[in-house]
Protein backbone atom coordinates (compact mmCIF):
# COMPACT_ATOMS: atom_id res chain seq x y z
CA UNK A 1 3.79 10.45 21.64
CA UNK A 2 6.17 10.35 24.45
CA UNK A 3 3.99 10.25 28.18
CA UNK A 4 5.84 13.76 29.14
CA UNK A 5 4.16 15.63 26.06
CA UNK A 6 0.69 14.52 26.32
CA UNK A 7 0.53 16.17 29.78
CA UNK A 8 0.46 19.52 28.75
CA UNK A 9 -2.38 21.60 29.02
CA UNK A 10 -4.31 21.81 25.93
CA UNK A 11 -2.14 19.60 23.42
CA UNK A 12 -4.96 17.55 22.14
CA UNK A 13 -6.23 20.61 20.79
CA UNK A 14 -2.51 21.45 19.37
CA UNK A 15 -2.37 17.99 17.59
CA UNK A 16 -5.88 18.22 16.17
CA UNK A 17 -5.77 22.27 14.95
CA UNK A 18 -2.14 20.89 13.75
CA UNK A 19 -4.45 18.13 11.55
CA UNK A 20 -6.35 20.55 9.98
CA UNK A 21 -3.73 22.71 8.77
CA UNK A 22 -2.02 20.03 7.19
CA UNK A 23 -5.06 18.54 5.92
CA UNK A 24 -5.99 21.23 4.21
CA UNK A 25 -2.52 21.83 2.96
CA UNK A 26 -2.60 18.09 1.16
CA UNK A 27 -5.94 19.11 -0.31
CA UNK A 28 -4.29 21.97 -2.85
CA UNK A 29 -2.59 18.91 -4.39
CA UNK A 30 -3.00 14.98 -5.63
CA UNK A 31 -5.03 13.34 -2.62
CA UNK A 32 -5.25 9.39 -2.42
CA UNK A 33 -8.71 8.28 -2.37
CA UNK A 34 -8.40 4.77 -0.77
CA UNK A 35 -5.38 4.09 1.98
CA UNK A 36 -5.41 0.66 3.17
CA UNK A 37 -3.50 0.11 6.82
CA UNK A 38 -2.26 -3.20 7.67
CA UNK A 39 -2.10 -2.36 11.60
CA UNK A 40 0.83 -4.93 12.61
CA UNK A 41 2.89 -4.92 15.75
CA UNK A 42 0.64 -4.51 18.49
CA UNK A 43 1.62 -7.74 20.44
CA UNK A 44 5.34 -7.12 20.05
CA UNK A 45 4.46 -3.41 21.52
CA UNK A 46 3.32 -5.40 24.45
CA UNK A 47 5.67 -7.97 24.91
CA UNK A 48 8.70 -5.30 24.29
CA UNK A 49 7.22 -2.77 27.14
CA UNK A 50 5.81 -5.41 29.40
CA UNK A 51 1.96 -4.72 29.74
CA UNK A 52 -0.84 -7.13 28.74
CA UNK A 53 -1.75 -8.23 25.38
CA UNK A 54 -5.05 -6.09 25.83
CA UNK A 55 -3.49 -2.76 26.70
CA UNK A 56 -1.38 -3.33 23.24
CA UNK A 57 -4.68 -3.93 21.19
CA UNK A 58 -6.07 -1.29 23.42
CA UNK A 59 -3.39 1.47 22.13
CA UNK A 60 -3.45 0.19 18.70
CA UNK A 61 -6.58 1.44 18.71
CA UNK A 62 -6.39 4.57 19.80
CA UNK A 63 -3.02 5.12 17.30
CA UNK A 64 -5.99 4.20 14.46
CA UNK A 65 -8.04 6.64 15.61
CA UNK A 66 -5.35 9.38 15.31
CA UNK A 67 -4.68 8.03 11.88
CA UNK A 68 -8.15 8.39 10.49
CA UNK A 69 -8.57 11.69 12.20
CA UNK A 70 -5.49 12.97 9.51
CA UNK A 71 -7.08 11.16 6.48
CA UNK A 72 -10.36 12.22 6.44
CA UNK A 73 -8.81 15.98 7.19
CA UNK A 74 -6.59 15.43 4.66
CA UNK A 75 -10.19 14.47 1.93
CA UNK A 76 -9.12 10.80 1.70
CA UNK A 77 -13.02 8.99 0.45
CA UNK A 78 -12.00 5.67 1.93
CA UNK A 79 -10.29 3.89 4.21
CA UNK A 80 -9.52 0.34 4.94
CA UNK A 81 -8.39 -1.28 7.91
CA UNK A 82 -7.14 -4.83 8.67
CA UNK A 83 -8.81 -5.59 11.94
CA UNK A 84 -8.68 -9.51 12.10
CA UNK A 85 -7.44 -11.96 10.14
CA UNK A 86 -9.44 -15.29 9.56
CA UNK A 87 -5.73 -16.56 10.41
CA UNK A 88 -5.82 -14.67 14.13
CA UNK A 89 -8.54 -17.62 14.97
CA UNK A 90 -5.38 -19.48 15.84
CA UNK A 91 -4.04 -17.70 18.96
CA UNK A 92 -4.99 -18.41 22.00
CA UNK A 93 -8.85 -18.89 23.57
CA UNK A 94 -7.76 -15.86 25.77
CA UNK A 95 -6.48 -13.32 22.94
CA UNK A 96 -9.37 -13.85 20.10
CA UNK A 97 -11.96 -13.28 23.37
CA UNK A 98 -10.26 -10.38 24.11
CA UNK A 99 -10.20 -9.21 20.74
CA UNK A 100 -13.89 -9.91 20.02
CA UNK A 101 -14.51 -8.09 23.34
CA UNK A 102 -12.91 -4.89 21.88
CA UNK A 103 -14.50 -4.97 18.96
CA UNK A 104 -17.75 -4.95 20.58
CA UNK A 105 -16.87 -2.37 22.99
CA UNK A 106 -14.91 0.15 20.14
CA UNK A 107 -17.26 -0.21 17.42
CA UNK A 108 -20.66 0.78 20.19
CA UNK A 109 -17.91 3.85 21.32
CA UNK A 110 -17.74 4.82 17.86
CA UNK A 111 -21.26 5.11 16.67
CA UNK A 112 -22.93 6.19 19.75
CA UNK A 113 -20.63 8.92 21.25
CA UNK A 114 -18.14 8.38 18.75
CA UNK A 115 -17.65 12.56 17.51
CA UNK A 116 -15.26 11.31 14.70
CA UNK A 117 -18.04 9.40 12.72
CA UNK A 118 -20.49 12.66 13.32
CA UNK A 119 -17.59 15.04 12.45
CA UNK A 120 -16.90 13.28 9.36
CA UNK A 121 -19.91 11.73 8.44
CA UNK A 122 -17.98 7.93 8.27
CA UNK A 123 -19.80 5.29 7.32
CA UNK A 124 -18.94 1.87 8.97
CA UNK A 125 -18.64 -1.32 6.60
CA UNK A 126 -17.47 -4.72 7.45
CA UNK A 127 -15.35 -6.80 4.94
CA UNK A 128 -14.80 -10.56 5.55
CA UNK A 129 -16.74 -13.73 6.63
CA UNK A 130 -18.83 -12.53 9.64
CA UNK A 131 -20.65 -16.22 9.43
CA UNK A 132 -17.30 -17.06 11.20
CA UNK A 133 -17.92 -14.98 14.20
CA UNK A 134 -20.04 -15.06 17.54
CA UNK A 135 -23.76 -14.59 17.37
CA UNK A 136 -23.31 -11.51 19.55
CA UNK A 137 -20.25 -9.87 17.78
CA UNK A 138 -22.74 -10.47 14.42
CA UNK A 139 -25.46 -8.33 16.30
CA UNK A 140 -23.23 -6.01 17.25
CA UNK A 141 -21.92 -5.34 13.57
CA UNK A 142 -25.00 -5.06 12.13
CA UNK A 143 -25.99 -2.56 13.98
CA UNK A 144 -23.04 -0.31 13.69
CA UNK A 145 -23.38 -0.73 10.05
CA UNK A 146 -26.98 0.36 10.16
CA UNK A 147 -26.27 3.10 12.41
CA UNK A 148 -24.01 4.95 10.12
CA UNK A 149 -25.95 3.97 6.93
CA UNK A 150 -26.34 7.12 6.01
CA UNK A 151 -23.57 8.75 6.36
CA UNK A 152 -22.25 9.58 2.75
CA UNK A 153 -19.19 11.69 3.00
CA UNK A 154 -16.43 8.97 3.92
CA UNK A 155 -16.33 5.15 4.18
CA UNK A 156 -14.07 3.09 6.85
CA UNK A 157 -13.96 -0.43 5.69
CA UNK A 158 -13.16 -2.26 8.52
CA UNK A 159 -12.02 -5.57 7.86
CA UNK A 160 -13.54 -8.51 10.43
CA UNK A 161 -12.22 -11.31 10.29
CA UNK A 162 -10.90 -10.99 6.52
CA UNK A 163 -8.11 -12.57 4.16
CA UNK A 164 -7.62 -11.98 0.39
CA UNK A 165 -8.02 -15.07 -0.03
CA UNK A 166 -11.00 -16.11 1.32
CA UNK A 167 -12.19 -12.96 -0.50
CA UNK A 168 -11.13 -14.40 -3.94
CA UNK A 169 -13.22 -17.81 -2.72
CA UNK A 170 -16.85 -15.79 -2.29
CA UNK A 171 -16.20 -13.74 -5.20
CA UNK A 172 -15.20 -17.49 -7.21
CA UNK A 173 -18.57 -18.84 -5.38
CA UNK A 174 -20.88 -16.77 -6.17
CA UNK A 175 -20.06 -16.03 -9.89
CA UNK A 176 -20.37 -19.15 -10.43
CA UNK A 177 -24.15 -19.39 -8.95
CA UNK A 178 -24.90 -16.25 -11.16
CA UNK A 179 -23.54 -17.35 -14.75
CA UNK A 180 -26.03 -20.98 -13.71
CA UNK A 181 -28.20 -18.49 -13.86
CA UNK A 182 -26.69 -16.61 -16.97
CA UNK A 183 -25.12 -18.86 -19.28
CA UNK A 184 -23.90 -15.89 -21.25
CA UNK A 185 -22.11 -14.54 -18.86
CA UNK A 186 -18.46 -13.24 -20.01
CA UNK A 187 -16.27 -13.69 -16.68
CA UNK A 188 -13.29 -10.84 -16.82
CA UNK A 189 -11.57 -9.33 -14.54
CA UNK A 190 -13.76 -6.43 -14.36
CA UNK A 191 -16.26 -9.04 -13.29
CA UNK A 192 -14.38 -10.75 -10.34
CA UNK A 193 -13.74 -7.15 -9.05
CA UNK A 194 -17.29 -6.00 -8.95
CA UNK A 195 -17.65 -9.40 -6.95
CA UNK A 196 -15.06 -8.77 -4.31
CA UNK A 197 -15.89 -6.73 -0.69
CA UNK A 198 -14.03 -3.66 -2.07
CA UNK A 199 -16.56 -3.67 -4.62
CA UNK A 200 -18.42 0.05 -3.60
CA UNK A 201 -14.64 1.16 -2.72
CA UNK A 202 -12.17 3.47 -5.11
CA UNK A 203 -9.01 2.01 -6.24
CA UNK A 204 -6.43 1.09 -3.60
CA UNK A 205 -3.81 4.05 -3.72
CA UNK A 206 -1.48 3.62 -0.79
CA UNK A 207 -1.27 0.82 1.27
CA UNK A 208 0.76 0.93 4.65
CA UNK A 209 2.20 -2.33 6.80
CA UNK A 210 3.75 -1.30 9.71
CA UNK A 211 6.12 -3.13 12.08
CA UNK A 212 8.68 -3.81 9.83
CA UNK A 213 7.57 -6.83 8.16
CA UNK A 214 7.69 -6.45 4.28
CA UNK A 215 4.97 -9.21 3.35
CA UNK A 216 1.07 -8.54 2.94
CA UNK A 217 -0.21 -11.25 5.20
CA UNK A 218 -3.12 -11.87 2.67
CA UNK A 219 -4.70 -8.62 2.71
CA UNK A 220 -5.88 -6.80 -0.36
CA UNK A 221 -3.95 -8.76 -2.91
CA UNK A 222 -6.24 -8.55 -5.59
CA UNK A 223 -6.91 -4.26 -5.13
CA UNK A 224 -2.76 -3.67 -4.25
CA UNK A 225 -1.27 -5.50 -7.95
CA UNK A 226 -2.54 -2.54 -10.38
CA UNK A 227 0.57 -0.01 -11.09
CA UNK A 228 -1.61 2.79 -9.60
CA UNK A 229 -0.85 1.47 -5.90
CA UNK A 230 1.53 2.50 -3.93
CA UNK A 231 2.86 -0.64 -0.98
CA UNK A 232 4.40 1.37 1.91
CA UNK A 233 6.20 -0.49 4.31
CA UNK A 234 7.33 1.23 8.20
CA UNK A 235 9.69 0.11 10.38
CA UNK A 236 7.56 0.97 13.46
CA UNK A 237 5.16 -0.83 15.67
CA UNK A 238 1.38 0.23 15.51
CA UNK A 239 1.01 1.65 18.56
CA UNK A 240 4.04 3.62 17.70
CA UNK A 241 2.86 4.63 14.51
CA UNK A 242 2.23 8.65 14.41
CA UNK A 243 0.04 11.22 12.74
CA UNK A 244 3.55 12.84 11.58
CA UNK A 245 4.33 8.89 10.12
CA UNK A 246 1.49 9.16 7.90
CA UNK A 247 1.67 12.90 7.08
CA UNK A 248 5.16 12.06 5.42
CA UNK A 249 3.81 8.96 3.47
CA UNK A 250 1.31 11.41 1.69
CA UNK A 251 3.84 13.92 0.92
CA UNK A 252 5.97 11.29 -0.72
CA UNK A 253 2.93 10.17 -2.37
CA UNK A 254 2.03 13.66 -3.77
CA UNK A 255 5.33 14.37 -4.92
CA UNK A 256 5.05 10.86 -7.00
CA UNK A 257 2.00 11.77 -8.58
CA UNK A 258 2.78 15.50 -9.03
CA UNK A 259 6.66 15.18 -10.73
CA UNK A 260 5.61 11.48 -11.86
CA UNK A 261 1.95 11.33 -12.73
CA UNK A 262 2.53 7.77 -10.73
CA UNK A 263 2.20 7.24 -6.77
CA UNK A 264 5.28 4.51 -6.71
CA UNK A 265 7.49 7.34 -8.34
CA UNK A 266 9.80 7.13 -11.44
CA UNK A 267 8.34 4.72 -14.17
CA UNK A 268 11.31 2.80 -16.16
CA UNK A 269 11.63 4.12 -19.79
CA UNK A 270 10.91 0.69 -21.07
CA UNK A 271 7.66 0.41 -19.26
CA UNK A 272 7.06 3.66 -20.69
CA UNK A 273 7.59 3.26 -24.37
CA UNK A 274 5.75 -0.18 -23.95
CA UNK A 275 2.74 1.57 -22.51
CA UNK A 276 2.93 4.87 -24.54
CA UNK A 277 3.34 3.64 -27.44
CA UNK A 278 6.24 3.36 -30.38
CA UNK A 279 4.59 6.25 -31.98
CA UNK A 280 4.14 8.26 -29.17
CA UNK A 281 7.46 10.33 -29.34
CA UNK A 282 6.05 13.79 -28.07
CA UNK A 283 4.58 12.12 -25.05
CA UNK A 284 7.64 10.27 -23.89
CA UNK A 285 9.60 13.37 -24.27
CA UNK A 286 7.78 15.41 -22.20
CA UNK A 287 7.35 12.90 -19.23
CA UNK A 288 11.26 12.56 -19.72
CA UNK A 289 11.68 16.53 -19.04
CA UNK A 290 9.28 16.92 -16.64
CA UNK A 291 11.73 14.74 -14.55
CA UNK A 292 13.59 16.20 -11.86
CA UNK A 293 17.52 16.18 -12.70
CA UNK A 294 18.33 14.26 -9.31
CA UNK A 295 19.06 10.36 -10.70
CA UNK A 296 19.72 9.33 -6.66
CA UNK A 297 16.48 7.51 -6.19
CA UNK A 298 16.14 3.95 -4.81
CA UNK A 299 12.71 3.23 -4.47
CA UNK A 300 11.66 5.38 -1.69
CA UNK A 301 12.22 9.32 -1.56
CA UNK A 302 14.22 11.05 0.73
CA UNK A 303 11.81 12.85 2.25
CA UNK A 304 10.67 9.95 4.04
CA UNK A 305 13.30 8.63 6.16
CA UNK A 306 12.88 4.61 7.59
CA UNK A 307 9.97 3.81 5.15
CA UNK A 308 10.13 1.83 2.13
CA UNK A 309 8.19 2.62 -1.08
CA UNK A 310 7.44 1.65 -3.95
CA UNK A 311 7.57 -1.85 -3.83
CA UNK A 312 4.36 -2.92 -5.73
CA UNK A 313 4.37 -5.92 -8.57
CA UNK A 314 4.42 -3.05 -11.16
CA UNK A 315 7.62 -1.68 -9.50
CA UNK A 316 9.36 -5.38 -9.27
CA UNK A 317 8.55 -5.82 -13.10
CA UNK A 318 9.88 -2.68 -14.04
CA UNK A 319 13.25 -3.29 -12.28
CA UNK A 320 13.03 -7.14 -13.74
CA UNK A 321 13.07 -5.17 -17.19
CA UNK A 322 16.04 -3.07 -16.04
CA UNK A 323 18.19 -5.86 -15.21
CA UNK A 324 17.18 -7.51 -18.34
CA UNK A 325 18.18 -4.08 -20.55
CA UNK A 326 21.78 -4.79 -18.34
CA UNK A 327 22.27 -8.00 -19.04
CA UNK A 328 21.99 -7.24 -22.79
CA UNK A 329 24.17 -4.62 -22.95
CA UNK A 330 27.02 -6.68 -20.99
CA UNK A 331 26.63 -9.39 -23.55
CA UNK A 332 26.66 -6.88 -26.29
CA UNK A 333 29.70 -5.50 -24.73
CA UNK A 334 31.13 -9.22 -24.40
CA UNK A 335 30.62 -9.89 -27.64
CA UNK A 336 32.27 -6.47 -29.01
CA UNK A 337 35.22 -7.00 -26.82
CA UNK A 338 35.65 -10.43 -28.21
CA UNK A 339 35.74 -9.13 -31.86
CA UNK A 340 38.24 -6.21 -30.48
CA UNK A 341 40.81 -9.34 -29.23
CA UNK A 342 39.93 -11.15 -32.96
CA UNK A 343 40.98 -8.32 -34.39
CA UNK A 344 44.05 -7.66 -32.35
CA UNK A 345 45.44 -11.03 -32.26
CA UNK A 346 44.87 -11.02 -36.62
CA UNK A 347 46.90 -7.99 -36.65
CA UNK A 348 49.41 -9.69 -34.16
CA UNK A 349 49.58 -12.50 -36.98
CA UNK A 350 49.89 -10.44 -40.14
CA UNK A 351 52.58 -8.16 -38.69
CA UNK A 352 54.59 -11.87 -37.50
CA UNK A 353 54.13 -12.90 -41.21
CA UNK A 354 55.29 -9.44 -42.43
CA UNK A 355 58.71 -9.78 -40.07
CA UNK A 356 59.24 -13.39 -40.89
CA UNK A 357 59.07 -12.11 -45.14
CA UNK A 358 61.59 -9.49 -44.08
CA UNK A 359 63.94 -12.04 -42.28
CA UNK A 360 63.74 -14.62 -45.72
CA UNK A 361 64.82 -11.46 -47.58
């Protein structure tokens, strides 16, 4: 929000009455249950307005507080953050203090005069390998997770220090130590997910990257591949990330689900007779006419201008199919233009013989 605005008398209470209304509008139709936020860009905030490091992190948090304010209005059960990245253990001795520092500080803010876990009733979990943290930042995380223990009606996974991969390592490492224990243990992939942090969590419906970078930086890449999730990708900064940002994400996201019955939007009519079935005809019919007649749609919807949809592994397959479907029909069309020449240039030869009979004569 531009500095001018927030001076006015009594706009905090504007922006959060303004929450409300439009959380309770979202709530009459489809509502995500799990957003993920990869919360990207807060050192190029910095370094493009000239302030410290710290006062970047420092406003990235406060834009995350705004954010969760919305999706717990708006009756989302779960959200996870990306706080820190094992791979963040790699800046500078001055940044990761500073970060640890502000984890300590935010997280004792939240639960002890924090009104948005009381208003909410959020309970605080941490996903990732603690072990590789300070003794005190430990201490401090325990007790914010105790604190909020019982608090049922929302979750905020926060994730500290996390990557998917090191994930997919404990859940590896410690199915392995349980089927010692049960030889007759059938390992699926049911199994590795009820081994993985997001374990207690809903399936991942959106996820959002800000900052303009379309990659996932190793977070939730086991929860984001099912067709059901929806990758969002913004081309703003964190700290410049808004309420109204994320309001126009879950519209898009609605009107997926609602038109679509999908939250990455229109599903390609291979994929659909492959997963309906050959014998299905009724039900592919009616998801065909329940379309809407407008064919302009490139994987994002217009409604949400300078954000990118849609661009989960079940959306890259799909359009893999579609340029496989082209491909055939230009060779088909090759091949029937080729017989079209044969066909010509036979004629060509019969009416040549015909005129050279005619010139004997």
């Amino acid at each position: 929000m531009s500095e001018w605005v927030s001076t006015f008398p009594g706009i905090t209470q504007v922006l959060s009455t303004a929450k409300k209304v439009f959380g309770r509008i979202i709530r009459t139709g489809p509502t995500p249950r799990h957003v993920g936020v990869i919360m990207d860009g807060n050192r190029r905030y910095a370094k493009t307005h000239k302030i410290e490091l710290k006062e970047g992190h420092n406003m990235g948090f406060e834009s995350m507080a705004n954010i969760l304010e919305l999706l717990y209005e708006s009756g989302v059960e779960c959200v996870t953050v990306y706080a820190f990245s094992i791979e963040n253990f790699k800046r500078s001795k001055y940044e990761v203090e500073w970060l640890m520092e502000l984890a300590k500080s935010k997280l004792q803010q939240l639960c002890q005069h924090g009104d948005l876990c009381e208003q909410y009733g959020i309970r605080i979990r941490i996903l990732g390998n603690t072990k590789l943290l300070p003794q005190d930042v430990q201490e401090i995380l325990k007790e914010t997770e105790t604190m909020t223990a019982n608090n049922k009606r929302a979750v905020l996974n926060v994730c500290f220090p996390y990557t998917s991969r090191d994930e997919m390592t404990n859940a590896v490492v410690h199915i392995v130590g349980d089927s010692t224990k049960t030889p007759q243990l059938e390992i699926t992939e049911q199994l590795v997910d009820d081994y993985l942090y997001t374990k207690d969590s809903p399936p991942l419906d959106i996820l959002v990257r800000t900052s303009g970078t379309y990659r996932l930086s190793d977070f939730l890449l086991w929860q984001c591949v099912p067709s059901t999730c929806a990758v969002v990708f913004v081309d703003r900064l964190w700290p410049d990330f808004r309420a109204w940002d994320m309001c126009k994400i879950m519209i898009n996201w609605g009107f997926n689900m609602y038109w679509y019955g999908h939250g990455n939007g229109v599903i390609p009519t291979s994929t659909q007779n492959r997963l309906l079935g050959g014998n299905d005809v009724q039900r592919r019919s009616s998801i065909q006419h329940s379309r809407p007649s407008n064919k302009r749609r490139s994987g994002s919807f217009d409604l949400v201008r300078g954000v990118r949809s849609g661009a989960s592994g079940y959306k890259r397959y799909g359009d893999e199919e579609d340029e496989e479907d082209d491909e055939d029909d230009s060779n088909e069309e090759d091949d029937s233009n080729e017989e079209d020449d044969s066909n010509e240039e036979s004629g060509d030869q019969d009416e040549s013989n015909d005129e050279d009979e005619d010139e004997e004569e």
